[in-house]
Protein backbone atom coordinates (compact mmCIF):
# COMPACT_ATOMS: atom_id res chain seq x y z
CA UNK A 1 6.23 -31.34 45.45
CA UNK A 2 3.88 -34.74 45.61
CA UNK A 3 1.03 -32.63 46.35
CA UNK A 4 1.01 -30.49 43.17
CA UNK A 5 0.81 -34.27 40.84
CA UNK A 6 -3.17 -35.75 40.85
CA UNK A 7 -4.38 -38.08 43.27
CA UNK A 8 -4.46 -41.55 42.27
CA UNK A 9 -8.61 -42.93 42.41
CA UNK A 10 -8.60 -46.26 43.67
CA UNK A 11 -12.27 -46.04 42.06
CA UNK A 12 -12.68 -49.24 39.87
CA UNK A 13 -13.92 -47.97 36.87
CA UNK A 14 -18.25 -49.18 35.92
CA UNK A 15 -18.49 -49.65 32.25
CA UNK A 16 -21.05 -47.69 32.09
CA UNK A 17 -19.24 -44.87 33.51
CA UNK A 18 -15.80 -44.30 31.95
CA UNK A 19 -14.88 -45.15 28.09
CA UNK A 20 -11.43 -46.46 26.47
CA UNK A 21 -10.40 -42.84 25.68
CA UNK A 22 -11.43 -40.87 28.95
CA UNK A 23 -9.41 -43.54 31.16
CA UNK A 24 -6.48 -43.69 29.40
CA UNK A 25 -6.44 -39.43 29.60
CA UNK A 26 -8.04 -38.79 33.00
CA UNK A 27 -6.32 -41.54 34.78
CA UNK A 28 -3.69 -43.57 33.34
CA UNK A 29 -1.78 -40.20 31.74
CA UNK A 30 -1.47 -38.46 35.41
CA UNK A 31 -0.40 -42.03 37.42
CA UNK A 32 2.23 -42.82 34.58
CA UNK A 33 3.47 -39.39 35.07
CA UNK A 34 3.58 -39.79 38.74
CA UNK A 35 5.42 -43.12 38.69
CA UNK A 36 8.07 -41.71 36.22
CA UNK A 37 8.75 -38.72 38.87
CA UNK A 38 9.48 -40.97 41.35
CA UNK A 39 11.72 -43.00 39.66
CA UNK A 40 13.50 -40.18 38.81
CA UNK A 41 14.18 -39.16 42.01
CA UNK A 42 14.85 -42.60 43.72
CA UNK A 43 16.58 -44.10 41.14
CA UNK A 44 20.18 -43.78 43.19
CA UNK A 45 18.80 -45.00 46.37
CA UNK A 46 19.78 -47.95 47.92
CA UNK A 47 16.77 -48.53 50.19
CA UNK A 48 14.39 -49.31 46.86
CA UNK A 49 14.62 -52.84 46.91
CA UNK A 50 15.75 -54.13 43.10
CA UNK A 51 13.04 -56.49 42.36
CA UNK A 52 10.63 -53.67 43.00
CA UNK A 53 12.10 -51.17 40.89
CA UNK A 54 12.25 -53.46 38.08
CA UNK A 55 8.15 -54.24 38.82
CA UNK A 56 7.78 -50.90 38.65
CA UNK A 57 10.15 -50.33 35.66
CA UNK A 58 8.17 -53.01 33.65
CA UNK A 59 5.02 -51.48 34.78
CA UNK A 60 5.29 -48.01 33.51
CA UNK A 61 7.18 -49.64 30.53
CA UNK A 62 3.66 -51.40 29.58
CA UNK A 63 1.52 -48.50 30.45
CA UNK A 64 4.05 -45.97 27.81
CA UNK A 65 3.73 -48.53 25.38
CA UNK A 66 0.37 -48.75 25.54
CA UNK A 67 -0.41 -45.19 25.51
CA UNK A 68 1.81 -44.63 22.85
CA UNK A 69 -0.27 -47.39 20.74
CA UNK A 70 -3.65 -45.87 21.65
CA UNK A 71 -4.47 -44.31 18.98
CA UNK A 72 -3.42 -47.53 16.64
CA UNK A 73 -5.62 -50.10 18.82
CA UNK A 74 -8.64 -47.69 19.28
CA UNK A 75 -9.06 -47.61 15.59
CA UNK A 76 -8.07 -51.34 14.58
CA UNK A 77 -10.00 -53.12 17.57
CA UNK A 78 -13.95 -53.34 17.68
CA UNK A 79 -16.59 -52.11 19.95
CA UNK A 80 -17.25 -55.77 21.51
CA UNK A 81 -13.35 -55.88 22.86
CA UNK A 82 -13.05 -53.02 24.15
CA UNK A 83 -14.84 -53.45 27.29
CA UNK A 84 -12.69 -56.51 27.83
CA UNK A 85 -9.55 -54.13 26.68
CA UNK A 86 -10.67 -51.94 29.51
CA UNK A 87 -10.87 -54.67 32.29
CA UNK A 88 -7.30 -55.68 31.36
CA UNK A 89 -6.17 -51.83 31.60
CA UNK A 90 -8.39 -51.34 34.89
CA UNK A 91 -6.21 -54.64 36.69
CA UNK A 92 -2.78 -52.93 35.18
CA UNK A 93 -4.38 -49.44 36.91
CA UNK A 94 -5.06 -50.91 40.16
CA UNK A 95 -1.64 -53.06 40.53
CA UNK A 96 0.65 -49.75 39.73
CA UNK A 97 -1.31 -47.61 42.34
CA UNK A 98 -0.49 -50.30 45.06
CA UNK A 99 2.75 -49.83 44.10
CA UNK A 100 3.08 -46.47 43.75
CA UNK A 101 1.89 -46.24 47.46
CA UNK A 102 4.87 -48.57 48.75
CA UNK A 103 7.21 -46.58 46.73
CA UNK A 104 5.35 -43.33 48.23
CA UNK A 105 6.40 -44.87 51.79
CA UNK A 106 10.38 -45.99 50.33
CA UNK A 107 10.09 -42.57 49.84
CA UNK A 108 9.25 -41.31 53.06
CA UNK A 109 11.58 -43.68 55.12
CA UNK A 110 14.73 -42.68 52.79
CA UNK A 111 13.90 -39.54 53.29
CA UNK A 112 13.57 -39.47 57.32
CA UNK A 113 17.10 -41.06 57.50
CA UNK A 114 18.48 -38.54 54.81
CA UNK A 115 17.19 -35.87 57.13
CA UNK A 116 19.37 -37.70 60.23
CA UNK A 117 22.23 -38.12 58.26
CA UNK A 118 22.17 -34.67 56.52
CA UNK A 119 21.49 -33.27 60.15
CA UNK A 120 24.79 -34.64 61.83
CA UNK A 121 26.82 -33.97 58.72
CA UNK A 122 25.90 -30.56 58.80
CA UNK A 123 26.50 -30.74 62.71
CA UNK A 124 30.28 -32.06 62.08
CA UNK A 125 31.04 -30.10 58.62
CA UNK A 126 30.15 -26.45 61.27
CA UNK A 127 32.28 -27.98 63.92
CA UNK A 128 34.78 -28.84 61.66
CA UNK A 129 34.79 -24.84 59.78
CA UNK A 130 34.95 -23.84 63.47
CA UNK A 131 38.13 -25.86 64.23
CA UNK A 132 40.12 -24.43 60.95
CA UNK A 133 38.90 -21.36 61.85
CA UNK A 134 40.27 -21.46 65.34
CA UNK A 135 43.55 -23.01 63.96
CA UNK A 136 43.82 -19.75 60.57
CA UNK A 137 43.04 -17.29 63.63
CA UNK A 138 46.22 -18.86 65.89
CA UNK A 139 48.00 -19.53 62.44
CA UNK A 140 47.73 -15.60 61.65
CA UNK A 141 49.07 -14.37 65.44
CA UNK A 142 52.29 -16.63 64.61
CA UNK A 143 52.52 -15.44 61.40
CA UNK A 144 52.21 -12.20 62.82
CA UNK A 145 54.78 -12.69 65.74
CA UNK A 146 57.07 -14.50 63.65
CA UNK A 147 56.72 -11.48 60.91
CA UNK A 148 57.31 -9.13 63.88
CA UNK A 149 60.95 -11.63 65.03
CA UNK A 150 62.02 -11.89 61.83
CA UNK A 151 61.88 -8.24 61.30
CA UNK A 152 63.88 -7.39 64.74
CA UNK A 153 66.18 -10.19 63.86
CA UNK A 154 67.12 -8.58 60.18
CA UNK A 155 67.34 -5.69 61.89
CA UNK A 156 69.99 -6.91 64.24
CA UNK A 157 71.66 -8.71 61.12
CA UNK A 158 71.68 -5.59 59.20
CA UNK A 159 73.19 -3.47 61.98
CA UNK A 160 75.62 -6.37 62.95
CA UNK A 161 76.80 -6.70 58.97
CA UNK A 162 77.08 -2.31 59.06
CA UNK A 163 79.35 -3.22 62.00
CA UNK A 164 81.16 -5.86 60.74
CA UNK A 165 81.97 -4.06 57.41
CA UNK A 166 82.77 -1.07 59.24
CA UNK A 167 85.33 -3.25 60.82
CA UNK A 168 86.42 -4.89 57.67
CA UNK A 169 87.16 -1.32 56.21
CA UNK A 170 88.76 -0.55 59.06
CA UNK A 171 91.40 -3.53 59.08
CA UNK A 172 91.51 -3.57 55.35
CA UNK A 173 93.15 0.08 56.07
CA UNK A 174 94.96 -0.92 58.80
CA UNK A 175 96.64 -4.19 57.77
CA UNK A 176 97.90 -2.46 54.94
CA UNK A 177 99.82 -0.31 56.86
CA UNK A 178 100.87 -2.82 60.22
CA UNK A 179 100.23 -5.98 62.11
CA UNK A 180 96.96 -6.35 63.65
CA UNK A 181 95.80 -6.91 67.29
CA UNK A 182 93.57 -10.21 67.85
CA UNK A 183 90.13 -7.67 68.38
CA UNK A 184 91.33 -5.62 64.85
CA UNK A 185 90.40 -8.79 63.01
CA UNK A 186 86.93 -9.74 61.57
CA UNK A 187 85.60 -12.51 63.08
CA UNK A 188 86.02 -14.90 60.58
CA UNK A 189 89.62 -14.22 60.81
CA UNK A 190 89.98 -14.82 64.41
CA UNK A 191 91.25 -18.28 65.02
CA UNK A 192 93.20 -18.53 68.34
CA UNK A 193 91.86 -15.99 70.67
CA UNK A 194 95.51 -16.55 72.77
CA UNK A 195 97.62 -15.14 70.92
CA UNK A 196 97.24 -11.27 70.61
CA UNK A 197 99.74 -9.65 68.30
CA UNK A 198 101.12 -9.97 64.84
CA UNK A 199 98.48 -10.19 62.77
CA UNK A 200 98.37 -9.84 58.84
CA UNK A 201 95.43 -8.62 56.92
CA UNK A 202 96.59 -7.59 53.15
CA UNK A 203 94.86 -7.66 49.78
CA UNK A 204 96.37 -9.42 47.48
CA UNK A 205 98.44 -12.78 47.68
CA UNK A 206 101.47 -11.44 46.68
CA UNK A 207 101.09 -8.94 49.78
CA UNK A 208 101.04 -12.37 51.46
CA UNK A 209 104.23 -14.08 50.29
CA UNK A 210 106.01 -10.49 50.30
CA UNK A 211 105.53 -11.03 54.15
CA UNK A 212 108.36 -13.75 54.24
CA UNK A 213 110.72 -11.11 54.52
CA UNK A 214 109.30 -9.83 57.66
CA UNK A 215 108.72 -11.19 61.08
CA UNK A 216 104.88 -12.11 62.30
CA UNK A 217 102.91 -14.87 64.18
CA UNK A 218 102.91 -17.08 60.65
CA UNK A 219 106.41 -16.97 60.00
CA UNK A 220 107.40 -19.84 62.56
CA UNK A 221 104.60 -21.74 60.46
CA UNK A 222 105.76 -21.35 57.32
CA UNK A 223 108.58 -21.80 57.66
CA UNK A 224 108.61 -25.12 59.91
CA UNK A 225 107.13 -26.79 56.93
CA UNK A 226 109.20 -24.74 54.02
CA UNK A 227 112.14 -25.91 55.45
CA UNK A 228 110.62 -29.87 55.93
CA UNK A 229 109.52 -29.81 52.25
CA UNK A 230 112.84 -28.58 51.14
CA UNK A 231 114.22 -31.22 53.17
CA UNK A 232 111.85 -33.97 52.16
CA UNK A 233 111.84 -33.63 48.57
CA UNK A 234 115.55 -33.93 48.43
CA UNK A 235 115.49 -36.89 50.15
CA UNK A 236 113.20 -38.46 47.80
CA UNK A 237 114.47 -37.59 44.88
CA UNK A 238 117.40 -38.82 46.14
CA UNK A 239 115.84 -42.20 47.11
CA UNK A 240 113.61 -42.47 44.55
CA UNK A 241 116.30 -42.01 41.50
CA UNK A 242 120.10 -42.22 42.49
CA UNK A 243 119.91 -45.08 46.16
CA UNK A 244 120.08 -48.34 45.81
CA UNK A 245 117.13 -49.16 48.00
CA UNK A 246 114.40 -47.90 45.72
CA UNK A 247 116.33 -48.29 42.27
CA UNK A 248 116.24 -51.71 42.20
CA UNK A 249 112.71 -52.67 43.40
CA UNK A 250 109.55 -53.88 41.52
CA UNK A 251 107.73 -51.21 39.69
CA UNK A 252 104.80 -51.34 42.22
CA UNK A 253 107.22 -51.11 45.50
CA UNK A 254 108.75 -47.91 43.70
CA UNK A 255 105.12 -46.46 43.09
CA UNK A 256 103.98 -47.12 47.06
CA UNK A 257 107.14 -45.24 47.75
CA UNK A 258 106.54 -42.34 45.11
CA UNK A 259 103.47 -42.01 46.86
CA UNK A 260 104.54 -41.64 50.14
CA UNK A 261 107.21 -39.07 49.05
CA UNK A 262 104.64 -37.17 47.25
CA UNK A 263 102.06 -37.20 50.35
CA UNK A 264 104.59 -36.18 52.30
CA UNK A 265 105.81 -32.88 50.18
CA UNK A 266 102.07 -31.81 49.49
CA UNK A 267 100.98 -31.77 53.00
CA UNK A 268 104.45 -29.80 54.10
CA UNK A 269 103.94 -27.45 50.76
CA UNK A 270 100.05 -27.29 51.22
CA UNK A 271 100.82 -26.07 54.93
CA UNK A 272 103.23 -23.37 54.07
CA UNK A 273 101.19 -21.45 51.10
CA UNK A 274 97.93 -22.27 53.67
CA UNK A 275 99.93 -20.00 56.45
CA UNK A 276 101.03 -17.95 53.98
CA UNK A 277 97.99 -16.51 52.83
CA UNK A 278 95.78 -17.18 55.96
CA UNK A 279 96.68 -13.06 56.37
CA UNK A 280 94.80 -12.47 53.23
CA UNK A 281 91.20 -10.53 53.32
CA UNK A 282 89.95 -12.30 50.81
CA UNK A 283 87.65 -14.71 52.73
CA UNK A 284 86.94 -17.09 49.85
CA UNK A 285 90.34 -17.36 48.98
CA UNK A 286 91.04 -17.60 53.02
CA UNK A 287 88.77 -20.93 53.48
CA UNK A 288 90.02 -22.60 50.37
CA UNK A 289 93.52 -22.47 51.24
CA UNK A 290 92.49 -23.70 54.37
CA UNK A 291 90.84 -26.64 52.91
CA UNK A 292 94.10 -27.22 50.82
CA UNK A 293 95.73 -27.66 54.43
CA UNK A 294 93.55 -30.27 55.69
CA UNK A 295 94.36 -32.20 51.99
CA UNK A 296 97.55 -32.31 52.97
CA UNK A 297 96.58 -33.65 55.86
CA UNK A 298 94.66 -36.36 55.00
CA UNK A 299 97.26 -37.36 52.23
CA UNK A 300 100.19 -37.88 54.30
CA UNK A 301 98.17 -39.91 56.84
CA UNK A 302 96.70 -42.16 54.55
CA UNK A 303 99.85 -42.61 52.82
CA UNK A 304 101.79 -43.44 55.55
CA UNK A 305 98.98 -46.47 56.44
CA UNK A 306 99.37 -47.62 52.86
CA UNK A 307 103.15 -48.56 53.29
CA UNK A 308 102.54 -50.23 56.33
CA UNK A 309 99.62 -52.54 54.71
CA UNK A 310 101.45 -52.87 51.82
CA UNK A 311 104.66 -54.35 52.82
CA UNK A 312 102.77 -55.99 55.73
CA UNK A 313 101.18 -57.85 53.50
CA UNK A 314 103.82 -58.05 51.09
CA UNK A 315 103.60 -61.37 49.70
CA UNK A 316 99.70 -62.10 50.66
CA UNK A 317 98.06 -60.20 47.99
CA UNK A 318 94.22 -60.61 48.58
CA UNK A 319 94.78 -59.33 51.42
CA UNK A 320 97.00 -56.70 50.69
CA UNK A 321 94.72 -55.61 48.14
CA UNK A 322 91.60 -55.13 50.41
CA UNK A 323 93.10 -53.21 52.68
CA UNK A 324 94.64 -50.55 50.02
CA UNK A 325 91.22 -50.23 48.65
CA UNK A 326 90.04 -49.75 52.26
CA UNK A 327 92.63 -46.86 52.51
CA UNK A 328 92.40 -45.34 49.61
CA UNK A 329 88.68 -44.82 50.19
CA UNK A 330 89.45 -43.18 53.35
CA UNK A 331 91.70 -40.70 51.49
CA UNK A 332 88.69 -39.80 48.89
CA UNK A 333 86.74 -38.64 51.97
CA UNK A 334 90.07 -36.88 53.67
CA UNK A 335 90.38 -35.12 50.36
CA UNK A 336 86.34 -33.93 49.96
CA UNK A 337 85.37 -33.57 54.12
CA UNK A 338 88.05 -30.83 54.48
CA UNK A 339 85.98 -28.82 51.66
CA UNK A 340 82.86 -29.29 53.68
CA UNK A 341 81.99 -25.42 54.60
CA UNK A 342 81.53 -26.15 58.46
CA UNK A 343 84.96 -28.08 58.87
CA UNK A 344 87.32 -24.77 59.11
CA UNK A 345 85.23 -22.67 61.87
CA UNK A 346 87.08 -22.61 65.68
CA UNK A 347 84.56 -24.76 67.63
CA UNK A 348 84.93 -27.44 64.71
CA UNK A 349 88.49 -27.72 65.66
CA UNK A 350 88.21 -31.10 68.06
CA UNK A 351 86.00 -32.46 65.19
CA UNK A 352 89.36 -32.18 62.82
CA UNK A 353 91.41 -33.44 65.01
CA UNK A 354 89.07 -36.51 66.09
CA UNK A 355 89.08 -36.29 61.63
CA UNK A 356 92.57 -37.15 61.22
CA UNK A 357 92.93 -39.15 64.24
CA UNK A 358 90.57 -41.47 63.12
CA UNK A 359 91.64 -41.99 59.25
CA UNK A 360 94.86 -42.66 61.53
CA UNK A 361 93.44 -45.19 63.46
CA UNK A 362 92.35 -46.97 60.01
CA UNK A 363 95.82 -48.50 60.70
CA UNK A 364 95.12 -50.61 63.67
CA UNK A 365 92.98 -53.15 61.47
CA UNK A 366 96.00 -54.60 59.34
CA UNK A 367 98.61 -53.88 62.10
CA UNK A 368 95.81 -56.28 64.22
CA UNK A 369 96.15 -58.70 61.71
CA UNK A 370 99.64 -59.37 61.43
CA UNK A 371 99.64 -59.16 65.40
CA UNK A 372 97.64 -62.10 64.99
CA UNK A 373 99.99 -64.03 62.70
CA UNK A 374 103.79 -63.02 63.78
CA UNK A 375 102.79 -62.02 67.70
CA UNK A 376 103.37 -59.05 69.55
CA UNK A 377 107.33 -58.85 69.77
CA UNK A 378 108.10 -59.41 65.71
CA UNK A 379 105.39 -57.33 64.46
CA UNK A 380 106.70 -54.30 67.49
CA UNK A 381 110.77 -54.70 65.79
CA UNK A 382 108.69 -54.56 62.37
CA UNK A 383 106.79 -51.49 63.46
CA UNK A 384 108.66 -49.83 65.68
CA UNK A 385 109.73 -46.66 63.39
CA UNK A 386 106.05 -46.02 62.96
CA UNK A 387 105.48 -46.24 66.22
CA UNK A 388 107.84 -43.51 66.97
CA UNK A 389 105.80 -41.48 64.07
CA UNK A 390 103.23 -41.99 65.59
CA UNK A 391 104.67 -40.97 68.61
CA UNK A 392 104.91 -37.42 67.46
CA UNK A 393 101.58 -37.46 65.39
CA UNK A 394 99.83 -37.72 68.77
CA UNK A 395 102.13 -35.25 71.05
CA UNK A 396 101.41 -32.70 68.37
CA UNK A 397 97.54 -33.18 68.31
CA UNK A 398 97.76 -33.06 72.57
CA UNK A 399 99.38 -30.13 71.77
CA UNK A 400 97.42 -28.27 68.94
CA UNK A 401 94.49 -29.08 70.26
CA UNK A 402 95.24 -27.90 74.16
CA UNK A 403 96.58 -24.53 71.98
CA UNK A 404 99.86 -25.08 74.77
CA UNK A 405 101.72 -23.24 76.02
CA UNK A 406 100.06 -19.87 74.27
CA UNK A 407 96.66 -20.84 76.65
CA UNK A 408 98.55 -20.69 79.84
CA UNK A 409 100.31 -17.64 78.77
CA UNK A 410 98.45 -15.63 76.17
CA UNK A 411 100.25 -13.21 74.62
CA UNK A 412 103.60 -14.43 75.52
CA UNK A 413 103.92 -16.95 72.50
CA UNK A 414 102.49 -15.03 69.82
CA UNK A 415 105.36 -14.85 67.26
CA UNK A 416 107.66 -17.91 68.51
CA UNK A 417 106.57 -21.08 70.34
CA UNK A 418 103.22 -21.47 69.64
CA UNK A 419 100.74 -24.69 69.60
CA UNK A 420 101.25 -24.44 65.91
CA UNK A 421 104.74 -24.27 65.40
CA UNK A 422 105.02 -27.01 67.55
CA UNK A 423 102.51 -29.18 65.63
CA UNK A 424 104.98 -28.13 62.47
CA UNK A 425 107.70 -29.54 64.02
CA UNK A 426 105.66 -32.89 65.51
CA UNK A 427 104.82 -33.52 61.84
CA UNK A 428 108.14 -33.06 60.74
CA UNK A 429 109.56 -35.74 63.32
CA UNK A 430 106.58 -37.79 62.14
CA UNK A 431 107.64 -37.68 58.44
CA UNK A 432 111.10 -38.41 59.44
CA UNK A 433 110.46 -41.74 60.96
CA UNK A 434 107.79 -42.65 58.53
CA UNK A 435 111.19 -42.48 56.06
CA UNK A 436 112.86 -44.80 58.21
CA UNK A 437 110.18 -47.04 58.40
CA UNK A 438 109.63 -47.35 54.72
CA UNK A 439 113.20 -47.88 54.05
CA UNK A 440 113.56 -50.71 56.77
CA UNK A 441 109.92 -52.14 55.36
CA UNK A 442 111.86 -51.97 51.63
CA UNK A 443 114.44 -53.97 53.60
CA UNK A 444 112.70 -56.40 54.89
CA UNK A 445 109.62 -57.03 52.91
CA UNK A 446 110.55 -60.60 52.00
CA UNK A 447 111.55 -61.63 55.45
CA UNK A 448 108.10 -60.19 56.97
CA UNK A 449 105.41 -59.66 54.56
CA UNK A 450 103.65 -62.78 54.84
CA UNK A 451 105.73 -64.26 52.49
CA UNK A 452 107.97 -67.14 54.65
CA UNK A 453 104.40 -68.52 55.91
């Protein structure tokens, strides 16, 4: 592109030679021009030193200014100064082809190591297309096998859901009609793979609580627990409203006990509608009333741990206080985990028990405390009617959990002596003596909580 702009002549110009007019056109015009291209193009680089481009910048500056005036001074000056004009032109002329030459090799250096550079990022930008092109040619054959998976897996899935609503139609018909063998049941329904026979599967839930009348593998566990919360509610009204235990205590003491009461009868009424309509094929309405069960659950427990802390504590109320906070944040989480849509399946079954067993366990802080204060033998008289509750709370987990005696013998427990009716009757006993516990606490709670130290 250099070559096509004129040669700079070095030449100094003879007087009698070259005039004002012709050296300012033939060869100040063309180097101006040249010098301006230059700077164009070089203007961003950082190998033109900055005191030279501002020499050269002041140079051409000059040399515009001076052609721009050329017409003004060759008419105002006279003939005797122009030779001397022409001199001071000629010096100007030579000084901005020497530098035009250095800026000629700037030029060519920048250039060399643009080549270099340009060469090696070309170099890495094709090794680099190569590697993503290597990596969208694997990403494609995953895509593709995956594609090809995910198409033999919804295959599966869609003959596996013809099957399973082939067998939902088919129990839906049958349960109307009979009990149902362990196998009859959809899977979701099938909970203790030990015991066989007696199954319900009906439509609606007054199906469900029409099957009271009749004898299957839920009516030892309903009514286990219908018969505890008959039991248990009469005893608190009765304690609650006509004794004179709880008649005569402070308003709080009354309220600890309502509680308890209350725990109680939900978890024993929460049980019996749960078992109740556990034989209904509505699987939403299934799982909730299974989470309604573990509610219960959690109530009681947590209930049970606040009488103990609170009449444990009676008379030492900061630290009564933070340890019924303590509790009752356990029983927010008892009351929201059980909804959690993972906590009802069969191999989540050790997971509830290690649950409730550890909102139990929330107990051993306070009961550690006191053991610190009164020493072992007072605080085990104090205690000892929980103990025995909690006695049968853990027999009943050995046993519910084990599913004994129905795993040693399946199919020989399936309407009467089950894992579950014994749990029933373990929580039951556990209720009981949590009553006795809360009446001797009432008893005593001015003798032992905290309040003679």
């Amino acid at each position: 592109m250099m070559e096509n702009l004129l040669t700079i002549n070095k030449t100094t110009c003879k007087e009698d030679m070259l005039d004002l007019d012709d050296f300012l056109h033939q060869r100040l015009a063309p180097l101006v021009q040249k010098v301006k291209f230059q700077l164009i193009h070089m203007e961003g680089s950082k190998r033109i030193q900055e005191y030279t481009r501002n020499k050269i910048q002041r140079a051409t500056t000059l040399l515009e200014t001076i052609d721009d005036h050329r017409q003004l001074q060759l008419e105002n000056i006279t003939q005797q100064y122009k030779q001397h004009l022409l001199d001071q032109y000629e010096q100007a002329f030579t000084e901005l082809s020497e530098k035009y030459r250095q800026l000629e090799q700037l030029q060519g250096d920048y250039l060399a190591d643009y080549n270099l550079l340009l060469d090696d990022t070309v170099d890495s930008l094709m090794a680099s297309i190569e590697q993503l092109d290597n990596c969208i040619g694997d990403t494609l054959d995953k895509a593709s096998e995956m594609r090809h998976r995910v198409h033999e897996k919804f295959n599966d899935f869609a003959d596996l859901a013809h099957e399973q609503m082939d067998h939902l139609k088919a129990a839906i018909t049958s349960g109307a009609k009979r009990l149902l063998h362990y196998e009859e049941l959809p899977v979701p329904w099938r909970n203790n793979m030990y015991i066989h026979t007696g199954y319900r599967f009906l439509s609606t839930p007054a199906d469900c609580f029409h099957s009271w009348l009749y004898l299957h593998n839920e009516s030892g566990n309903i009514f286990t627990h219908l018969i505890g919360f008959m039991v248990f509610l009469g005893i608190g009204i009765y304690e609650l409203f006509y004794s004179n235990l709880l008649t005569d205590v402070p308003l709080f003491d009354w309220i600890i006990c309502t509680i308890f009461f209350l725990a109680a009868c939900k978890c024993l009424m929460c049980s019996t509608v749960w078992h109740t309509l556990s034989g209904i094929n509505d699987y939403h309405t299934f799982t909730r009333m299974a989470c309604l069960d573990y509610v219960g659950i959690s109530t009681l427990i947590c209930a049970s741990v606040l009488l103990c802390e609170y009449y444990g504590f009676y008379c030492n109320e900061p630290w009564r206080n933070t340890y019924l906070v303590g509790t009752g944040s356990l029983a927010l989480i008892g009351v929201t985990m059980p909804f959690m849509p993972w906590f009802d399946r069969p191999e989540s079954r050790w997971i509830r028990i290690g649950f409730f067993v550890a909102l139990a366990s929330s107990g051993i802080f306070p009961i550690g405390h006191l053991l610190s204060v009164y020493g072992p033998t007072q605080v085990a008289t104090w205690i000892s009617p929980v103990l025995k509750s909690l006695s049968c709370y853990g027999l009943g987990v050995i046993v519910y959990g084990n599913q004994f005696p129905e795993r040693i013998w399946p199919g020989k427990f399936d309407h009467f002596g089950h894992s579950h009716q014994w749990w029933h009757l373990f929580v039951c006993g556990g209720i009981w003596f949590n009553y006795i516990a809360a009446t001797s606490f009432v008893a005593q709670r001015h003798e032992f909580g905290m309040c003679l130290l």
